[in-house]
Protein backbone atom coordinates (compact mmCIF):
# COMPACT_ATOMS: atom_id res chain seq x y z
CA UNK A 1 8.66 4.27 -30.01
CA UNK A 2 11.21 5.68 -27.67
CA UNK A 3 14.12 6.70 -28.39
CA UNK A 4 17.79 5.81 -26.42
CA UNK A 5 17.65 9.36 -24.60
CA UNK A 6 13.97 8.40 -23.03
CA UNK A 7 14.96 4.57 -22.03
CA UNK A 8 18.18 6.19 -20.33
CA UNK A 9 16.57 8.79 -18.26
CA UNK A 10 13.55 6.39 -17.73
CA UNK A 11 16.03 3.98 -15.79
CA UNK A 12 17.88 6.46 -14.42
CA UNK A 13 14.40 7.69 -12.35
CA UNK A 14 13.55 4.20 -11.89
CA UNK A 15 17.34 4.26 -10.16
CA UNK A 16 16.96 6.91 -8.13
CA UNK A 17 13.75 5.90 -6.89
CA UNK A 18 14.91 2.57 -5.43
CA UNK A 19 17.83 4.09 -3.86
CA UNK A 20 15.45 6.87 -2.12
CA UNK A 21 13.69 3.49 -0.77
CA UNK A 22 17.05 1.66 0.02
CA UNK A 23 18.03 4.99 2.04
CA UNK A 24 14.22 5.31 3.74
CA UNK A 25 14.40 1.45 4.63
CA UNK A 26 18.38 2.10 6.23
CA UNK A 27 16.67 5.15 8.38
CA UNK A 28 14.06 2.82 9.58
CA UNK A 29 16.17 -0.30 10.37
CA UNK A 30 18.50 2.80 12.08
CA UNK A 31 15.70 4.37 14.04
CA UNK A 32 14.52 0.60 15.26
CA UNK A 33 17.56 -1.03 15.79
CA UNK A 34 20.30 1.73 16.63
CA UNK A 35 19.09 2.08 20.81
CA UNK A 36 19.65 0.62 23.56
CA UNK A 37 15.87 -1.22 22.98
CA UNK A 38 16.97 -2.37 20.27
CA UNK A 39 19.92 -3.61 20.49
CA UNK A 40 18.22 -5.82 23.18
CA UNK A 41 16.02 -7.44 20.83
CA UNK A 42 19.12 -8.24 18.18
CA UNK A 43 20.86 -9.83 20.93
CA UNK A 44 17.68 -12.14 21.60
CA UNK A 45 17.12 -12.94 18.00
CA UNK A 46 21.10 -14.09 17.93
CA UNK A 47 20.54 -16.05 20.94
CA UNK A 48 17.02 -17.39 19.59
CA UNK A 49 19.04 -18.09 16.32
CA UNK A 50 21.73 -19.24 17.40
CA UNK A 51 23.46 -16.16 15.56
CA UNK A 52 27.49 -17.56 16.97
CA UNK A 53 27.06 -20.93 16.38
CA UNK A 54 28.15 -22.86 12.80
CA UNK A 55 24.64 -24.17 10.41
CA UNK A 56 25.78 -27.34 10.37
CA UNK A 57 26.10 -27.81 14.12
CA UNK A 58 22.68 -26.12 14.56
CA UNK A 59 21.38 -28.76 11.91
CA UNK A 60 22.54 -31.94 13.18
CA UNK A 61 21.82 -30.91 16.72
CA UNK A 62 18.27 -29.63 16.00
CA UNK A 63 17.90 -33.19 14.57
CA UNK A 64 15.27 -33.50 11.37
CA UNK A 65 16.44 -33.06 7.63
CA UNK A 66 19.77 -31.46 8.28
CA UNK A 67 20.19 -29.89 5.10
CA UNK A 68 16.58 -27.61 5.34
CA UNK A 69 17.81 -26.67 8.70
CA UNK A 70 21.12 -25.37 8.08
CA UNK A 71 19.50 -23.33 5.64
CA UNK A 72 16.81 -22.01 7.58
CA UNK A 73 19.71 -21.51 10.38
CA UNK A 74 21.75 -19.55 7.12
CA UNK A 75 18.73 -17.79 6.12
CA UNK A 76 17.89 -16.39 9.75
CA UNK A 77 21.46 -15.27 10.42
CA UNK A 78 21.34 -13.30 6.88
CA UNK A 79 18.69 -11.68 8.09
CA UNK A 80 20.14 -10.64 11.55
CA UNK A 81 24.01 -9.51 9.39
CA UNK A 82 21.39 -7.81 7.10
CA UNK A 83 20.14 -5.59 10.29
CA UNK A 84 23.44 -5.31 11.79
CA UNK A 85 25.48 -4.04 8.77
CA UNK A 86 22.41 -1.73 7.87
CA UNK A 87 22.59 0.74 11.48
CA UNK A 88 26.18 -0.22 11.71
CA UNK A 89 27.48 1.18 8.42
C-alpha cells in the first residue's frame, strides 16, 4: 500500500508531465501558426467559419436543425480562439 508521501509525488510527476506536453503542444501551435503562412491559413479558417459572425445567425442562415449548427459554428470558433490565444499569449 502506498503511503500519502508516494500518492503526492506520484501526482506531482504525473503534473509535470502534462504541463511539459501543454508547453511542447504551445511550441508547435507557435511554430505553425506564428508566420506570415500561417497566419494566412487562420484568416481562411475564420472566413471558412465564419469566425466574426454570431452562431445563431450562422444557424438560421445555414438553414437545417439550427440548434446542431450553432454548435458546430461554437465548436469551430473554439477551436480557431484555442489557436489564436495559444501563439498569441
Amino acid at each position: 500500500m502506498k503511503t500519502d508521501l508516494e500518492k503526492l509525488r506520484e501526482l506531482e510527476a504525473a503534473e509535470a508531465k502534462s504541463q511539459e506536453q501543454i508547453n511542447a503542444a504551445k511550441e508547435l501551435f507557435k511554430k505553425v501558426f506564428d508566420n506570415p503562412d500561417g497566419k494566412q491559413v487562420l484568416k481562411v479558417l475564420k472566413n471558412y467559419f465564419h469566425y466574426d459572425s454570431p452562431s445563431f445567425a450562422i444557424a438560421f442562415t445555414k438553414g437545417g436543425d439550427a440548434p446542431l449548427v450553432a454548435a458546430y459554428a461554437d465548436g469551430s470558433k473554439a477551436i480557431i480562439s484555442l489557436i489564436e490565444n495559444t501563439i498569441y499569449e
